[in-house]
C-alpha atoms as a PDB file:
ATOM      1  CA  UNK A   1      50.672  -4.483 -23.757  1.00  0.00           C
ATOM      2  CA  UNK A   2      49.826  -6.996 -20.480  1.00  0.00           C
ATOM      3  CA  UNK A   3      50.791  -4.637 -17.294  1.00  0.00           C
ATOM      4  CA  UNK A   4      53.021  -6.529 -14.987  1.00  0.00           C
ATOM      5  CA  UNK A   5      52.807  -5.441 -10.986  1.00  0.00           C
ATOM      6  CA  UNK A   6      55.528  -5.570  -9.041  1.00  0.00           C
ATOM      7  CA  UNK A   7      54.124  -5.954  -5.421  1.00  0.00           C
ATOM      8  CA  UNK A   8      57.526  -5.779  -3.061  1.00  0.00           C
ATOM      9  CA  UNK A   9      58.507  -3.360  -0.644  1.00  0.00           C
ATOM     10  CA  UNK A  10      60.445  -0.140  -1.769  1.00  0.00           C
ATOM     11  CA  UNK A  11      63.477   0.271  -2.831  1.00  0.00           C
ATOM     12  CA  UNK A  12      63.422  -3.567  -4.397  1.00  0.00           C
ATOM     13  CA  UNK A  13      59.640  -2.879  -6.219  1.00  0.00           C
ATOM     14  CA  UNK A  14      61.526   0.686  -8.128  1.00  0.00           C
ATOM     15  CA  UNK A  15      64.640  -2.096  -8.993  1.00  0.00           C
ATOM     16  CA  UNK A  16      62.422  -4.507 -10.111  1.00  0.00           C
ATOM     17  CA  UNK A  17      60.417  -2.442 -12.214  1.00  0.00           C
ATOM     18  CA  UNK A  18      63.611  -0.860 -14.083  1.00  0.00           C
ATOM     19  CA  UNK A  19      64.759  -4.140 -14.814  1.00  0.00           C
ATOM     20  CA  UNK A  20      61.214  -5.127 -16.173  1.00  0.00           C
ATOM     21  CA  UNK A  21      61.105  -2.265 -18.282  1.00  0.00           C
ATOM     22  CA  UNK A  22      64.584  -3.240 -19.521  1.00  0.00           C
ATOM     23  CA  UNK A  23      63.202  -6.329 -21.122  1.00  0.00           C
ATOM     24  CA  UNK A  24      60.704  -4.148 -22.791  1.00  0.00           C
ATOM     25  CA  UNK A  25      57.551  -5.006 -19.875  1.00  0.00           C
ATOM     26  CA  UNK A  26      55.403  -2.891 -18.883  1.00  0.00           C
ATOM     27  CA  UNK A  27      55.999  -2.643 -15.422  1.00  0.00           C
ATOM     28  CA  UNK A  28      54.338  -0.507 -12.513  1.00  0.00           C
ATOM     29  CA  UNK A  29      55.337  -0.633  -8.472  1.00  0.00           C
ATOM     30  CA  UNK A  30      52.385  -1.038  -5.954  1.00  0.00           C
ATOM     31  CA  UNK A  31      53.432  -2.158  -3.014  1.00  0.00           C
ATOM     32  CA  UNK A  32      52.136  -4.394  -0.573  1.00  0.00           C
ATOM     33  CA  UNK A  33      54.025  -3.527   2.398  1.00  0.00           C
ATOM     34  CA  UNK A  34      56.474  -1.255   4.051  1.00  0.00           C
ATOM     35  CA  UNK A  35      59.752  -1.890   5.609  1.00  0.00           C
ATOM     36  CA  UNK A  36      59.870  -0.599   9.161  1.00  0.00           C
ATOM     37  CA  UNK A  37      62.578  -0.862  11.682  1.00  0.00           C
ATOM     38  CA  UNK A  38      61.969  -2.882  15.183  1.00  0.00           C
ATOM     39  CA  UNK A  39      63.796  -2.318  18.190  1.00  0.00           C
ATOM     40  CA  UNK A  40      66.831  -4.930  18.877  1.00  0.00           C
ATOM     41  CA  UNK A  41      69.924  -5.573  20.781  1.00  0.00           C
ATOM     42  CA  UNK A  42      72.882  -6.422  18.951  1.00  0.00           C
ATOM     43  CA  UNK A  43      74.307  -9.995  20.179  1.00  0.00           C
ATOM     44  CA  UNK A  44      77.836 -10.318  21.629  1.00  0.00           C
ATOM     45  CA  UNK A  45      79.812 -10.055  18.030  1.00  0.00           C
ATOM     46  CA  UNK A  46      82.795 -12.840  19.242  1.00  0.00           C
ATOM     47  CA  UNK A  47      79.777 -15.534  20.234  1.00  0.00           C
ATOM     48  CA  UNK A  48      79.817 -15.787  15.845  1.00  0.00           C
ATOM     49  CA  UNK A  49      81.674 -16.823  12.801  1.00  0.00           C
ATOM     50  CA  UNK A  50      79.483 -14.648  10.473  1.00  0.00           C
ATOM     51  CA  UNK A  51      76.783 -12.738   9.452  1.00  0.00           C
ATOM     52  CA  UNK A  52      73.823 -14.007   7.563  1.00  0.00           C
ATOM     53  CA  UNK A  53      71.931 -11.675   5.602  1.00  0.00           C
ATOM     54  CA  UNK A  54      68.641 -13.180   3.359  1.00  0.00           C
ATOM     55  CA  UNK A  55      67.332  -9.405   2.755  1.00  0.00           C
ATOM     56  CA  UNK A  56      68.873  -5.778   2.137  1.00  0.00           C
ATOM     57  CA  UNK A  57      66.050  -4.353   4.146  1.00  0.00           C
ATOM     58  CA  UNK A  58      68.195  -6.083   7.350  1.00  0.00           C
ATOM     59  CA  UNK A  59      71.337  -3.678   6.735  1.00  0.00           C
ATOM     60  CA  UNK A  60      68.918  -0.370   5.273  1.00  0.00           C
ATOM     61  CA  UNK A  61      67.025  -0.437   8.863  1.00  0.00           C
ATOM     62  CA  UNK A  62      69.318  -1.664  10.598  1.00  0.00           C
ATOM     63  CA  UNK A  63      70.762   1.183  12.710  1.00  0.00           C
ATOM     64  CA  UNK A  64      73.957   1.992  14.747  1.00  0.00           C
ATOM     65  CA  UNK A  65      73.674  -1.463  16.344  1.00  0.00           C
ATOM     66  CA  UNK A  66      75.150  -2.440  13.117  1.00  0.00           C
ATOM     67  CA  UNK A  67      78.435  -1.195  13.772  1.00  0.00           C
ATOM     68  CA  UNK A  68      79.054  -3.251  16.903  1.00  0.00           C
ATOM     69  CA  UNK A  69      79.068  -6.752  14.439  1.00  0.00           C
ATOM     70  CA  UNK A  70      80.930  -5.128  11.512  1.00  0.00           C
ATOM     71  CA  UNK A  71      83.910  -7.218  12.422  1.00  0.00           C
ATOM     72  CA  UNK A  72      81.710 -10.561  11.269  1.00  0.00           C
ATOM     73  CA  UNK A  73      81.996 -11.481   7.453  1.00  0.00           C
ATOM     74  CA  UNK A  74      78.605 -11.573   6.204  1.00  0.00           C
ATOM     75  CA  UNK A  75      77.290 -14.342   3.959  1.00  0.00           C
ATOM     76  CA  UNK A  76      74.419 -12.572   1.893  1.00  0.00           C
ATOM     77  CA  UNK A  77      71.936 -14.251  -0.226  1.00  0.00           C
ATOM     78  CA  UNK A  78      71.686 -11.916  -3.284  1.00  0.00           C
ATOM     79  CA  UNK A  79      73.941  -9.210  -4.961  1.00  0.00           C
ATOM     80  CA  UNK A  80      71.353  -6.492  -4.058  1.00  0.00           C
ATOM     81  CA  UNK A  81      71.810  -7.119  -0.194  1.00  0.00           C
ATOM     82  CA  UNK A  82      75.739  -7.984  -0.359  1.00  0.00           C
ATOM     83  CA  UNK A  83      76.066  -4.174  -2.173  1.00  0.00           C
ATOM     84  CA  UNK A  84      74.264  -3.194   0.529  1.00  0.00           C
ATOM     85  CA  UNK A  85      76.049  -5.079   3.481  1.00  0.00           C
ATOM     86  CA  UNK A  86      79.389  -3.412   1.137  1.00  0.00           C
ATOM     87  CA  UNK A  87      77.908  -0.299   1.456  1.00  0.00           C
ATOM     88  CA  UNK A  88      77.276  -0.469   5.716  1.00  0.00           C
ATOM     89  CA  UNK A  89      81.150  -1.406   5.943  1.00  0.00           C
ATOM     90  CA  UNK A  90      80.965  -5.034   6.238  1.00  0.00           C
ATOM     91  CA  UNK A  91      82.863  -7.683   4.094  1.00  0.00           C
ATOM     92  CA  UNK A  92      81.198 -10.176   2.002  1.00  0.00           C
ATOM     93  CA  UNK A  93      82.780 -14.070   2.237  1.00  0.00           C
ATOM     94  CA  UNK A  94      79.708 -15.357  -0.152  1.00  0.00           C
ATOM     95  CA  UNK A  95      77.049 -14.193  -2.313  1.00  0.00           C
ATOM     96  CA  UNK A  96      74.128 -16.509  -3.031  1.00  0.00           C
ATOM     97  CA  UNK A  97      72.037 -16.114  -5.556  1.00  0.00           C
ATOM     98  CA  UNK A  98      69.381 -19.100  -5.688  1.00  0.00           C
ATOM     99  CA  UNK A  99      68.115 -18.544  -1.999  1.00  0.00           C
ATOM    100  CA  UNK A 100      69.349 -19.027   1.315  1.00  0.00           C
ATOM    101  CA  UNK A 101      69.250 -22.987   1.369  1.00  0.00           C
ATOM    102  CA  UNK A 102      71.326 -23.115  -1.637  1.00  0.00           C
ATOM    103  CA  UNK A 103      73.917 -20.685   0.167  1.00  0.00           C
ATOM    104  CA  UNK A 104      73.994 -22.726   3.145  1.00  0.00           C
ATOM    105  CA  UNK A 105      74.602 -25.718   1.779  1.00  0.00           C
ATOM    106  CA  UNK A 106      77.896 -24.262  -0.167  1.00  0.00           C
ATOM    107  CA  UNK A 107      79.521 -23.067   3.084  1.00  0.00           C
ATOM    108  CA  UNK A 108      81.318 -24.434   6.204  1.00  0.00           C
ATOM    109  CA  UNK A 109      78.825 -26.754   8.119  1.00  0.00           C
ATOM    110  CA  UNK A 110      80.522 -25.256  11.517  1.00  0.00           C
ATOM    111  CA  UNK A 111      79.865 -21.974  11.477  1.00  0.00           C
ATOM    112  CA  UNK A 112      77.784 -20.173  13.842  1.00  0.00           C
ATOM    113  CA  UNK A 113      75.705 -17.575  11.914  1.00  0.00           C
ATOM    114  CA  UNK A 114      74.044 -14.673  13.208  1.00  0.00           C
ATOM    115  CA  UNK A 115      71.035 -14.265  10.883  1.00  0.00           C
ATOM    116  CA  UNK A 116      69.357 -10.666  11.060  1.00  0.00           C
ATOM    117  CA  UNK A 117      66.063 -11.092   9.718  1.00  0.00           C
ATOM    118  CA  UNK A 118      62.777  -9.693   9.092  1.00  0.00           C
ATOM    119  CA  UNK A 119      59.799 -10.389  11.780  1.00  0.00           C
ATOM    120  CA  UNK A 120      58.414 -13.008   9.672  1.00  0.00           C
ATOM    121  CA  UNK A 121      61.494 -14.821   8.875  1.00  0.00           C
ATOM    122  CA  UNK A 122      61.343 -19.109   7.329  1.00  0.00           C
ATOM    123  CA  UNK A 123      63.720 -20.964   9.008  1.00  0.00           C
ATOM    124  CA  UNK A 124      66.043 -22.314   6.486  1.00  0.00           C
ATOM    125  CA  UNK A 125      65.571 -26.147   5.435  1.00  0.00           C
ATOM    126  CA  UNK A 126      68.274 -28.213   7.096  1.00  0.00           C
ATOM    127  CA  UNK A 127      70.835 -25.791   7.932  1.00  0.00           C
ATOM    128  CA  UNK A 128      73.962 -27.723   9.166  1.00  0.00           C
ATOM    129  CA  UNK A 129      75.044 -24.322  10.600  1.00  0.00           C
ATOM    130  CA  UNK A 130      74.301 -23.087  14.033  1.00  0.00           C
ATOM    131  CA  UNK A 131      72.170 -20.284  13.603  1.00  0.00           C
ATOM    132  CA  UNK A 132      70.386 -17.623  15.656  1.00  0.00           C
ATOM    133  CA  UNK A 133      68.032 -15.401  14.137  1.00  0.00           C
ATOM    134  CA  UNK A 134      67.754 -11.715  15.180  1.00  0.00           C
ATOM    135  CA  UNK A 135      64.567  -9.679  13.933  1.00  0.00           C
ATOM    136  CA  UNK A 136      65.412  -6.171  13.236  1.00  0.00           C
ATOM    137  CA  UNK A 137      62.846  -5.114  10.772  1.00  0.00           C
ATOM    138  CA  UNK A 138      58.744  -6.372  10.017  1.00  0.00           C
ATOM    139  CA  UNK A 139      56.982  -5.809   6.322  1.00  0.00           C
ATOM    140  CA  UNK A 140      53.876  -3.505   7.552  1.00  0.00           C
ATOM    141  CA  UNK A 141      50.620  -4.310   5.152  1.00  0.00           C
ATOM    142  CA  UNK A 142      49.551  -1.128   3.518  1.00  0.00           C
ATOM    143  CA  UNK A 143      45.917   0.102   3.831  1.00  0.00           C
ATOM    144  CA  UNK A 144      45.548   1.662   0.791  1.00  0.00           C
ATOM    145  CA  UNK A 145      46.896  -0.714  -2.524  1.00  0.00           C
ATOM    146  CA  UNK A 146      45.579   0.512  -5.725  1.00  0.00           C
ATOM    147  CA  UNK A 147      44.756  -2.946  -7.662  1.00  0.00           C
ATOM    148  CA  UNK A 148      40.942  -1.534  -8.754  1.00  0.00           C
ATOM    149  CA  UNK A 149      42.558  -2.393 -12.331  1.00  0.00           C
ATOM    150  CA  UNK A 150      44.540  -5.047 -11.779  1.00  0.00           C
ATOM    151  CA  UNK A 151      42.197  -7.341 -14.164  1.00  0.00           C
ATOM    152  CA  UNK A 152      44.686  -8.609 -17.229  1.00  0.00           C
ATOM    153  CA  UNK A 153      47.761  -7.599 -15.280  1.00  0.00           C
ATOM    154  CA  UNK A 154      50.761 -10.259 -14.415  1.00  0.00           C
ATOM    155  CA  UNK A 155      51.561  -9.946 -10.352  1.00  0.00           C
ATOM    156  CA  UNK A 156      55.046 -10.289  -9.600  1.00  0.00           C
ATOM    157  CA  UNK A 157      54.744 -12.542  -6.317  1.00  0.00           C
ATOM    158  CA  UNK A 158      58.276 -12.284  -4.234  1.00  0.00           C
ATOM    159  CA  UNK A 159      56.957 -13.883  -1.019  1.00  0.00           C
ATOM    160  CA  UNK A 160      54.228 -16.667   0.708  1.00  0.00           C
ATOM    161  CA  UNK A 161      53.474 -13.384   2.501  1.00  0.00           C
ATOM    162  CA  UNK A 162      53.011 -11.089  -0.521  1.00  0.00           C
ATOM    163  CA  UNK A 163      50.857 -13.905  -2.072  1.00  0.00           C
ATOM    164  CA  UNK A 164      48.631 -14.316   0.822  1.00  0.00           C
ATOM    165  CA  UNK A 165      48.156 -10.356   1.009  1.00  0.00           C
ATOM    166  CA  UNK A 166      47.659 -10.223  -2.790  1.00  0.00           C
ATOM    167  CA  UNK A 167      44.824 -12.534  -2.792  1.00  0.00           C
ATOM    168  CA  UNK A 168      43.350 -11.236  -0.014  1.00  0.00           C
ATOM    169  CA  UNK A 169      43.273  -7.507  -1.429  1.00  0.00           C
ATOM    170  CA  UNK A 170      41.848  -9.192  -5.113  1.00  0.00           C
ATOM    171  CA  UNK A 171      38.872 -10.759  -3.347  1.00  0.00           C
ATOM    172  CA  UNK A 172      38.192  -7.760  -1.146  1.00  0.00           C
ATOM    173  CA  UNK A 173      37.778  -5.748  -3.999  1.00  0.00           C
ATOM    174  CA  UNK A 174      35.655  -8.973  -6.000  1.00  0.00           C
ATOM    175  CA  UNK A 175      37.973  -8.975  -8.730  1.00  0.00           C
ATOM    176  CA  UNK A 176      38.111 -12.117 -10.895  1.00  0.00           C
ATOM    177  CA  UNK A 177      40.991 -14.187 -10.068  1.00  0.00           C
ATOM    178  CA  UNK A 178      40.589 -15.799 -13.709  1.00  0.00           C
ATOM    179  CA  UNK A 179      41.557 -12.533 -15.278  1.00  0.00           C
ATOM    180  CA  UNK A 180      44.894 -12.304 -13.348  1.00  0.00           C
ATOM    181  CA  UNK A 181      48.285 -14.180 -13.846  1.00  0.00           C
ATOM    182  CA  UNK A 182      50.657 -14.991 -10.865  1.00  0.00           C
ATOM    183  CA  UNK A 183      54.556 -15.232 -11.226  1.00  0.00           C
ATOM    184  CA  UNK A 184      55.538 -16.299  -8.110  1.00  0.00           C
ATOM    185  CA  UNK A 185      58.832 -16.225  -7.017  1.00  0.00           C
ATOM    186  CA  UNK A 186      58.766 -20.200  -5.453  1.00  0.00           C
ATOM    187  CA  UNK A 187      56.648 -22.753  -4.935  1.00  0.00           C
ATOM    188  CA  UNK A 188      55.412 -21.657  -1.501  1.00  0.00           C
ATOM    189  CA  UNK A 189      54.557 -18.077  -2.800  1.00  0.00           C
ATOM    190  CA  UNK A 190      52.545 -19.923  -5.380  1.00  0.00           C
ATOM    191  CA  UNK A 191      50.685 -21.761  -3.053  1.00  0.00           C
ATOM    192  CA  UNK A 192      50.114 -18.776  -0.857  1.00  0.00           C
ATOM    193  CA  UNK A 193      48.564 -16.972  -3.783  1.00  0.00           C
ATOM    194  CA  UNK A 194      46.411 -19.955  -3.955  1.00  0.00           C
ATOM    195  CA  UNK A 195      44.215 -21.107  -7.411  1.00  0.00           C
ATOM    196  CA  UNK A 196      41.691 -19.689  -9.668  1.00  0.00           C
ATOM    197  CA  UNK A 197      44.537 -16.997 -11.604  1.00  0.00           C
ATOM    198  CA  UNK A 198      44.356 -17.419 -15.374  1.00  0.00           C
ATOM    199  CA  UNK A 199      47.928 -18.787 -14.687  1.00  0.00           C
ATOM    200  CA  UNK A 200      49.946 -19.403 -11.194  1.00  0.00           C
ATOM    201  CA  UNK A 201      53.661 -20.359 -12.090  1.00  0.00           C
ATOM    202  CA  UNK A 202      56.624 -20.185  -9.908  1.00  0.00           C
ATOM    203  CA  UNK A 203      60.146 -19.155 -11.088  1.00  0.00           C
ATOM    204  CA  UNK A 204      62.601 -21.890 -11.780  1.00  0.00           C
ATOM    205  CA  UNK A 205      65.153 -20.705  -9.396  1.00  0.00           C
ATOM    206  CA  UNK A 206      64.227 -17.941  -6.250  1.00  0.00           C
ATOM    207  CA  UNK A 207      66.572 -14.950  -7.894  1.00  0.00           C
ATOM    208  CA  UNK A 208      64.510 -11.535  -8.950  1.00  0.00           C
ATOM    209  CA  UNK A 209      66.375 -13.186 -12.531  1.00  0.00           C
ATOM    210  CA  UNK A 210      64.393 -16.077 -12.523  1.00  0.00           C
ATOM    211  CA  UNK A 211      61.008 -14.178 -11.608  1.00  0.00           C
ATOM    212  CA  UNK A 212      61.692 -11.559 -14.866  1.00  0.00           C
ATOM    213  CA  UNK A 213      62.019 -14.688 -17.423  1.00  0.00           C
ATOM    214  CA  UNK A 214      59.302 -16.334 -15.922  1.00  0.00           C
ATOM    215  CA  UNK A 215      56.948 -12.561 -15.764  1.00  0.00           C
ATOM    216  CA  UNK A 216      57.875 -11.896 -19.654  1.00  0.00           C
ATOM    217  CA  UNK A 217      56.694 -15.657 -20.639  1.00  0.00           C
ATOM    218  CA  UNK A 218      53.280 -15.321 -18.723  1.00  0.00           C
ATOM    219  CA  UNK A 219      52.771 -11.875 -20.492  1.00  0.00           C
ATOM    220  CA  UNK A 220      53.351 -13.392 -23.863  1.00  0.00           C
ATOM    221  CA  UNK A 221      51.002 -15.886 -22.673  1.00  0.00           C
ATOM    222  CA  UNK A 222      48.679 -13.832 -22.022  1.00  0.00           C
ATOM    223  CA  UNK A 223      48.970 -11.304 -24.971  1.00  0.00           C
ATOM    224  CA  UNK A 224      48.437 -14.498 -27.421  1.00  0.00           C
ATOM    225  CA  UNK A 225      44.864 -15.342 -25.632  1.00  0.00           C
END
């Protein structure tokens, strides 16, 4: 059975990988990066309408400076990191679940937003919102990723970053790209990854959903050849 990698940071590579092996994959978690927290000073909570929360790593790392914006409803893009926003005391107004543009565009154009974001953040595509992004965590490459047999595998791609570090590590270790399939979680992962996989697709919407369906077809794809 084709091995599918799940390459996101922990706690989402263990989720993913459960799910996988829910739809009968053959998933393993090798991360590419860790989560680590930075240092940061909690903005004046009244200058904001809401909080804006594009990953669950944001709230896990967070720290006590959370508690001092707890009175601002957060507006979370995924039910993994409104649970988690749930779970640091905060009320959810929305839950988006086909990326942060999509969740901006469904909510009040006035708003000021407070985004708390990882160190290498995208700037959402034509927010109408006012928004002022607050780095409180970075995705730390790891040294040591074990891909030495990553040749027939399908690589779960969940970021342009993660793509980027994937093919790095592949061509480090002068693995063939043409024995490797890349689901990619959007179009700019997929490009990040770059060409030369035996398959580079991205999902049809940017949900860890989306990815799966799109992971299990490639594997079928590649179990045929």
């Amino acid at each position: 059975m084709t091995r599918v990698l799940v390459l996101r940071p922990e706690p989402g590579a263990s989720a993913t990988v459960e799910r996988a092996r829910k739809r009968g994959l053959r998933a393993v978690a090798i991360p590419l990066f860790d989560i680590e927290p930075i240092a940061w000073e909690a903005p004046e909570a009244s200058g904001f309408d809401g909080l804006l929360l594009t990953s669950a790593s944001a709230v896990r790392v967070g720290g006590d400076r959370l508690k001092d914006l707890r009175g601002l409803q957060v507006y979370a893009v995924g039910a993994s990191t409104a649970e988690a926003a749930r779970e640091a005391g905060f009320d959810v107004a929305s839950t988006g679940e086909a990326g942060v543009d999509r969740l901006l565009g469904s909510i009040d154009p006035k708003l000021k937003l407070l985004h708390l974001a990882g160190e290498h953040r995208r700037a959402p595509d034509g927010a109408k919102q006012q928004i002022t992004s607050v780095p409180v965590y970075r995705s730390k490459p790891r040294d040591k990723v074990d891909l030495e047999t990553a040749e027939g595998d399908v690589a779960m791609i969940h970021s342009p970053r993660a793509g980027l570090r994937f093919r790095e590590l592949v061509d480090s270790l002068r693995i063939d790209r043409r024995n490797i399939a890349v689901a990619a979680i959007s179009a700019e992962a997929a490009a990040a990854a770059g060409e030369g996989w035996s398959a580079v697709e991205a999902s049809a919407t940017p949900t860890d959903d989306a990815l799966l369906v799109l992971t299990e077809r490639l594997c079928n794809k590649v179990q045929a050849t």
